[in-house]
PDB file of N, CA and C in Angstrom:
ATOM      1  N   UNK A   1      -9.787 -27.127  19.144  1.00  0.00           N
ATOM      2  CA  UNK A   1      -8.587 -26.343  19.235  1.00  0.00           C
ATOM      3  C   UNK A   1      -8.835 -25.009  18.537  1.00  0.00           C
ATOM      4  N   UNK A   2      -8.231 -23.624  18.915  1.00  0.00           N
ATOM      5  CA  UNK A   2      -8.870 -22.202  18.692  1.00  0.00           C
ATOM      6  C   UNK A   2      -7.483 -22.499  18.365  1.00  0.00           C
ATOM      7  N   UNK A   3      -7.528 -21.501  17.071  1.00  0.00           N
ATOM      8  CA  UNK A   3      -6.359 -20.562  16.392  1.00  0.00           C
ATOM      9  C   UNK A   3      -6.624 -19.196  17.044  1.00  0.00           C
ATOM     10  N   UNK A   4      -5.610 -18.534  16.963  1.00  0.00           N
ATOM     11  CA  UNK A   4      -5.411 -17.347  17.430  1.00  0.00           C
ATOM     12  C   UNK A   4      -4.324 -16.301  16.289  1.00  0.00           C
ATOM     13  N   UNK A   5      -4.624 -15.288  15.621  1.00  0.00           N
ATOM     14  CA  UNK A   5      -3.238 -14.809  14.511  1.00  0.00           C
ATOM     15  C   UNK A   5      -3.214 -13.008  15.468  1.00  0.00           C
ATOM     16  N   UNK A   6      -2.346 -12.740  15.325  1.00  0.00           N
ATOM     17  CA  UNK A   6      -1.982 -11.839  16.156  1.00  0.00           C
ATOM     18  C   UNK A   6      -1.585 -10.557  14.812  1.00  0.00           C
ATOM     19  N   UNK A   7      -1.807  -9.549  14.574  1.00  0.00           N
ATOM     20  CA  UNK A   7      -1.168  -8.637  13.727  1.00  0.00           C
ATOM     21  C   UNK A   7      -0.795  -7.462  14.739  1.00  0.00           C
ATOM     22  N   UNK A   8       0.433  -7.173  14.469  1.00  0.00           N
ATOM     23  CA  UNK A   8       1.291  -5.967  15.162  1.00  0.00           C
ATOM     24  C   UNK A   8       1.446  -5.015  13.960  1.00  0.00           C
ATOM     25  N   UNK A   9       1.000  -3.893  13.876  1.00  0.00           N
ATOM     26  CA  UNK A   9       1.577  -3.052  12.762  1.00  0.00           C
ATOM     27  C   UNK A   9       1.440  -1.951  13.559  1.00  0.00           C
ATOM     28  N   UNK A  10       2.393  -1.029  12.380  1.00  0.00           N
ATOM     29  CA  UNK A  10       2.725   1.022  12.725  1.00  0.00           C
ATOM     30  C   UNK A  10       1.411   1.324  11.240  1.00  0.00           C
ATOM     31  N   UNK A  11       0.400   1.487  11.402  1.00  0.00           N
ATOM     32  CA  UNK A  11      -0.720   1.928  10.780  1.00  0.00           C
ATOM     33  C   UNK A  11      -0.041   3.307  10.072  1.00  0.00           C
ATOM     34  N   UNK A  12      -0.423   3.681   8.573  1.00  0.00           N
ATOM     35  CA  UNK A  12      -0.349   4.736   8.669  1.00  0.00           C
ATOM     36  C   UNK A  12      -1.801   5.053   7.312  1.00  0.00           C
ATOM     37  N   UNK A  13      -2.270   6.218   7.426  1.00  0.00           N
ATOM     38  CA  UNK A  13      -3.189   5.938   6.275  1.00  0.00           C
ATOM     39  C   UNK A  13      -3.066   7.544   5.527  1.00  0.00           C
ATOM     40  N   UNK A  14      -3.336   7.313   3.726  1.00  0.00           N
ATOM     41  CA  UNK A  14      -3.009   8.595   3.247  1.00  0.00           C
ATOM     42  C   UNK A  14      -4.129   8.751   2.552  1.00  0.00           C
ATOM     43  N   UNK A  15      -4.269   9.980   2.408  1.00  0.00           N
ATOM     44  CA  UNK A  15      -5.470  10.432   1.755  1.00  0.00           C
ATOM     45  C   UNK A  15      -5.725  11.767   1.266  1.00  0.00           C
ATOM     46  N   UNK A  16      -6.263  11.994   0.461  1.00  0.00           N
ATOM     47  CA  UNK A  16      -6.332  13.693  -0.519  1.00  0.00           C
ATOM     48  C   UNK A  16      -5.338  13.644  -1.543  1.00  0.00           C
ATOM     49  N   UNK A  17      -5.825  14.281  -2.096  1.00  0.00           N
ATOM     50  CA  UNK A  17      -4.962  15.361  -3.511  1.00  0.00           C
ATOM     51  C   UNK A  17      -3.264  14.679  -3.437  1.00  0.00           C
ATOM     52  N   UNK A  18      -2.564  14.560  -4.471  1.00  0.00           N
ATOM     53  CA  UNK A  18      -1.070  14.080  -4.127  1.00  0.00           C
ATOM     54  C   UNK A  18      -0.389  12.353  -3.236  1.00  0.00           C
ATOM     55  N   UNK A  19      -2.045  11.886  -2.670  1.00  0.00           N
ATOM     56  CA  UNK A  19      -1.854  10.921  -1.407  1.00  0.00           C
ATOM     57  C   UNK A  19      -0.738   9.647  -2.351  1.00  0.00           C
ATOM     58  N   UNK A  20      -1.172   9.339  -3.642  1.00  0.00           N
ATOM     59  CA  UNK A  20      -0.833   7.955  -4.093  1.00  0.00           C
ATOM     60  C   UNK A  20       0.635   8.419  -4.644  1.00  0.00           C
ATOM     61  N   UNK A  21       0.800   9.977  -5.313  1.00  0.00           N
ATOM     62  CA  UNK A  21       2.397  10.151  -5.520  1.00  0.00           C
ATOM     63  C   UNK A  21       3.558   9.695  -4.534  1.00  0.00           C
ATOM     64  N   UNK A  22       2.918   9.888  -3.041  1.00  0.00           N
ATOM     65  CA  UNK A  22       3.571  10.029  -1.634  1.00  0.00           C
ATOM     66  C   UNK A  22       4.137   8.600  -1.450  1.00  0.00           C
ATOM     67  N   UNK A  23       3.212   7.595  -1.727  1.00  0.00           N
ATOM     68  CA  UNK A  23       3.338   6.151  -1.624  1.00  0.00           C
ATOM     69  C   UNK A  23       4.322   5.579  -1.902  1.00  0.00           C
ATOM     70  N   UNK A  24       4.908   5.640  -3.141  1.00  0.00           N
ATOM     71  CA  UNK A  24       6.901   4.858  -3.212  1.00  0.00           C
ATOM     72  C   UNK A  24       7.356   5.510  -2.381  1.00  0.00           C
ATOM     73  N   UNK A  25       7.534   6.735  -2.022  1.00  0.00           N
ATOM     74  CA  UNK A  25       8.497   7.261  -1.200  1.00  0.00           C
ATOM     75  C   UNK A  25       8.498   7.010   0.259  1.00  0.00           C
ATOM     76  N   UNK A  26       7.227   6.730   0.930  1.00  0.00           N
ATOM     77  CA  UNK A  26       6.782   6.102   1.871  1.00  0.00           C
ATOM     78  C   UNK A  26       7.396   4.376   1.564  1.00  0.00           C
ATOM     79  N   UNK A  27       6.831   4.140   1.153  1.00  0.00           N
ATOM     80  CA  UNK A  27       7.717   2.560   1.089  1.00  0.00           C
ATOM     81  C   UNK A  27       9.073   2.319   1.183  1.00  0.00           C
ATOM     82  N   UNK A  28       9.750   3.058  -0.144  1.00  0.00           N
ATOM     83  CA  UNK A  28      11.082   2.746  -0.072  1.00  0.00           C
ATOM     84  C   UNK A  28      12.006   3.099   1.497  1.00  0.00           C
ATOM     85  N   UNK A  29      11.282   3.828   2.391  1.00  0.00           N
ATOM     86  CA  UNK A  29      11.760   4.261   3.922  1.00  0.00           C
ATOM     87  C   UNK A  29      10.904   3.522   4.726  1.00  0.00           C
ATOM     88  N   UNK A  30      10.345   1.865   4.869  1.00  0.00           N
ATOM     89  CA  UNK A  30       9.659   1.316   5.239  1.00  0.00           C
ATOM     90  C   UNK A  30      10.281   0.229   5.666  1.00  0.00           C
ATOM     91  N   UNK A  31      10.721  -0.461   6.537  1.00  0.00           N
ATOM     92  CA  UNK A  31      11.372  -1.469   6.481  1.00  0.00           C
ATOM     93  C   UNK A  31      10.549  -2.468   6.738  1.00  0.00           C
ATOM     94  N   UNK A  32      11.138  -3.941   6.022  1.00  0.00           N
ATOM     95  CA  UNK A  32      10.013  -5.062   5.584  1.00  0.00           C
ATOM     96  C   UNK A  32       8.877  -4.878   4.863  1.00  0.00           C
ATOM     97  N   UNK A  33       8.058  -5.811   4.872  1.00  0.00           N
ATOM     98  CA  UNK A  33       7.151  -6.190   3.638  1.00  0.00           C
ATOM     99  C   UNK A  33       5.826  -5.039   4.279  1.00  0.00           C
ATOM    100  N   UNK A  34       5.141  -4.635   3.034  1.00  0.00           N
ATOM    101  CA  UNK A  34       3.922  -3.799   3.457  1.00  0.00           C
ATOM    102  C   UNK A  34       2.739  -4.314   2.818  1.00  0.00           C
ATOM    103  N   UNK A  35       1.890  -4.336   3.617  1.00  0.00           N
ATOM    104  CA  UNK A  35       0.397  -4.765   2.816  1.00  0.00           C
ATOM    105  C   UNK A  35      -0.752  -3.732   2.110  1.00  0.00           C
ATOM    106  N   UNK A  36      -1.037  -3.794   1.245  1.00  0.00           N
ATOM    107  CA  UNK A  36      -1.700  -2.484   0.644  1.00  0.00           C
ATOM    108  C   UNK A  36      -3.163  -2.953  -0.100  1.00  0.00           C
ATOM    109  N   UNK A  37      -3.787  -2.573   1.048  1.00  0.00           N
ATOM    110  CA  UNK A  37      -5.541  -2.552   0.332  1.00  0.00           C
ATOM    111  C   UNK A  37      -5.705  -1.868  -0.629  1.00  0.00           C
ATOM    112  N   UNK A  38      -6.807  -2.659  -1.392  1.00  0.00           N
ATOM    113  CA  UNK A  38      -7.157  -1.883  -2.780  1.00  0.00           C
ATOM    114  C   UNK A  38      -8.379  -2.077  -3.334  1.00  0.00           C
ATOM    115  N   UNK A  39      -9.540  -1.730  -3.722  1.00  0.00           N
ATOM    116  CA  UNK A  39     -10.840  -2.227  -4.481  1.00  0.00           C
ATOM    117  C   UNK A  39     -10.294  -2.567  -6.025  1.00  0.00           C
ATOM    118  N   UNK A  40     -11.472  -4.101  -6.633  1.00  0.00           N
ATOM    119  CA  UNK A  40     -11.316  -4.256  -7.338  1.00  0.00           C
ATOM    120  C   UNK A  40     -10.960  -3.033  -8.788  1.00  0.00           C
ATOM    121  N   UNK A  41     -12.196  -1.748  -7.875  1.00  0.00           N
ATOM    122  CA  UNK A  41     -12.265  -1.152  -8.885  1.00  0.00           C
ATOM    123  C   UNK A  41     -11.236  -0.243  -9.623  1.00  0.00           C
ATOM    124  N   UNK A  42     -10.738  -0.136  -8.150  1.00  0.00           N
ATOM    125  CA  UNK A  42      -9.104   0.675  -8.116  1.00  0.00           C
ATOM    126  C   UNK A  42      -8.103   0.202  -8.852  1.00  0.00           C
ATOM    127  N   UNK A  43      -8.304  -1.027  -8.868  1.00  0.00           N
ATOM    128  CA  UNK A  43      -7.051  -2.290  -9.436  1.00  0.00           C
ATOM    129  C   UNK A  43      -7.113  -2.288 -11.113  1.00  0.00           C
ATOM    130  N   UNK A  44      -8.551  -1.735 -11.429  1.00  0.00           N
ATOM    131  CA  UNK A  44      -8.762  -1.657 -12.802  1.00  0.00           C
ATOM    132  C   UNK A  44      -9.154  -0.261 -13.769  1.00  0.00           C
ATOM    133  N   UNK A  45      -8.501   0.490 -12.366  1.00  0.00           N
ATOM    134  CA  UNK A  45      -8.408   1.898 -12.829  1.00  0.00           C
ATOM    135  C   UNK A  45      -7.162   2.649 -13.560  1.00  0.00           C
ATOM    136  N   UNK A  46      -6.990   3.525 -13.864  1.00  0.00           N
ATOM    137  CA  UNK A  46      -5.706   4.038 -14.780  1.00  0.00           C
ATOM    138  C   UNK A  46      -4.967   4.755 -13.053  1.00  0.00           C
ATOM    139  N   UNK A  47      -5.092   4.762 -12.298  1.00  0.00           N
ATOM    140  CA  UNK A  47      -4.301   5.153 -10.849  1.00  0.00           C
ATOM    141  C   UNK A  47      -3.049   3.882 -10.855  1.00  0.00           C
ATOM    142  N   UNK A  48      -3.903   2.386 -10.795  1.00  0.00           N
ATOM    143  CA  UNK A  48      -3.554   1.921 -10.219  1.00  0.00           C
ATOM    144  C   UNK A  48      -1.718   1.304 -11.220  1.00  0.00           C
ATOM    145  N   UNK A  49      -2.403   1.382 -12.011  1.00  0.00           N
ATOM    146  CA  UNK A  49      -1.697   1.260 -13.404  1.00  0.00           C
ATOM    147  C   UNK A  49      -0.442   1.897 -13.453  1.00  0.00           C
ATOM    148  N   UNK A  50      -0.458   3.398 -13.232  1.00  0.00           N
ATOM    149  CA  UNK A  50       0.836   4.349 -12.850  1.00  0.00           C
ATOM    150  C   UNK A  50       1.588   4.050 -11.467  1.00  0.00           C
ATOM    151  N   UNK A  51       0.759   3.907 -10.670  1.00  0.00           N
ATOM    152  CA  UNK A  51       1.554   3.671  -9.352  1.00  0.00           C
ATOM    153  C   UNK A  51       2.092   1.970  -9.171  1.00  0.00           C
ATOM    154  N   UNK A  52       1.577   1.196  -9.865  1.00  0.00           N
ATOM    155  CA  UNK A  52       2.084   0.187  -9.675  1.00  0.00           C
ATOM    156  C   UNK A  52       3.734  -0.328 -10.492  1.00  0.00           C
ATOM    157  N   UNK A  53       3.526   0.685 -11.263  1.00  0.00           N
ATOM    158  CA  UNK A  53       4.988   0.648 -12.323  1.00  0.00           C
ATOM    159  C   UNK A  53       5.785   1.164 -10.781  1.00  0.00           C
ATOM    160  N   UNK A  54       5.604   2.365 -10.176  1.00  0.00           N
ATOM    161  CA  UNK A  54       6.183   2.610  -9.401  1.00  0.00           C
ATOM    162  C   UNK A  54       6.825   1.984  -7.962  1.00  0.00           C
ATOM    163  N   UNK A  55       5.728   1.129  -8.051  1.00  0.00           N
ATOM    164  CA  UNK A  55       5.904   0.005  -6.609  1.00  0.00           C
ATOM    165  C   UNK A  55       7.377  -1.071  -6.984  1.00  0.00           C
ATOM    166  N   UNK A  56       7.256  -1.209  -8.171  1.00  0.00           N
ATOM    167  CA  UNK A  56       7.652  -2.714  -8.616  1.00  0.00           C
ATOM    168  C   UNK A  56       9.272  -2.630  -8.091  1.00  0.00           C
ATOM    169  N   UNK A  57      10.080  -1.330  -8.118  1.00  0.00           N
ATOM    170  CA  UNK A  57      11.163  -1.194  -7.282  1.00  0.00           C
ATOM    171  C   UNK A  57      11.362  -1.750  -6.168  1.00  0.00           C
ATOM    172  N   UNK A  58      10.053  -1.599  -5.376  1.00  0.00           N
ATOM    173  CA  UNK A  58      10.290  -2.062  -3.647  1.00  0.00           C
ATOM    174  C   UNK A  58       9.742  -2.881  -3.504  1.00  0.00           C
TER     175      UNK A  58
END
């Protein structure tokens, strides 16, 4: 028996100078749940640290 998982998404991707400030504000006008890639290394960087205080709203 084959599984099959189907993902439908509106892609959007940010990048340069300002990209991670943009990110709550992008979310909070997002409707439903969003998935957000990240490297370990990112996760244990001082970026991730500031913007994640910021996420915790949405």
């Amino acid at each position: 028996m084959s599984s099959i998982t189907a993902l439908c998404s509106h892609q959007q991707t940010l990048s340069g100078a300002g990209s991670l400030q943009e990110l709550p504000a992008l979310l909070a006008h997002t409707p439903g749940e969003a998935l957000l890639f990240a490297s370990p290394s990112f996760l244990k960087g001082p970026h991730w640290s500031a913007l994640s205080t910021s996420l915790d709203s949405h």
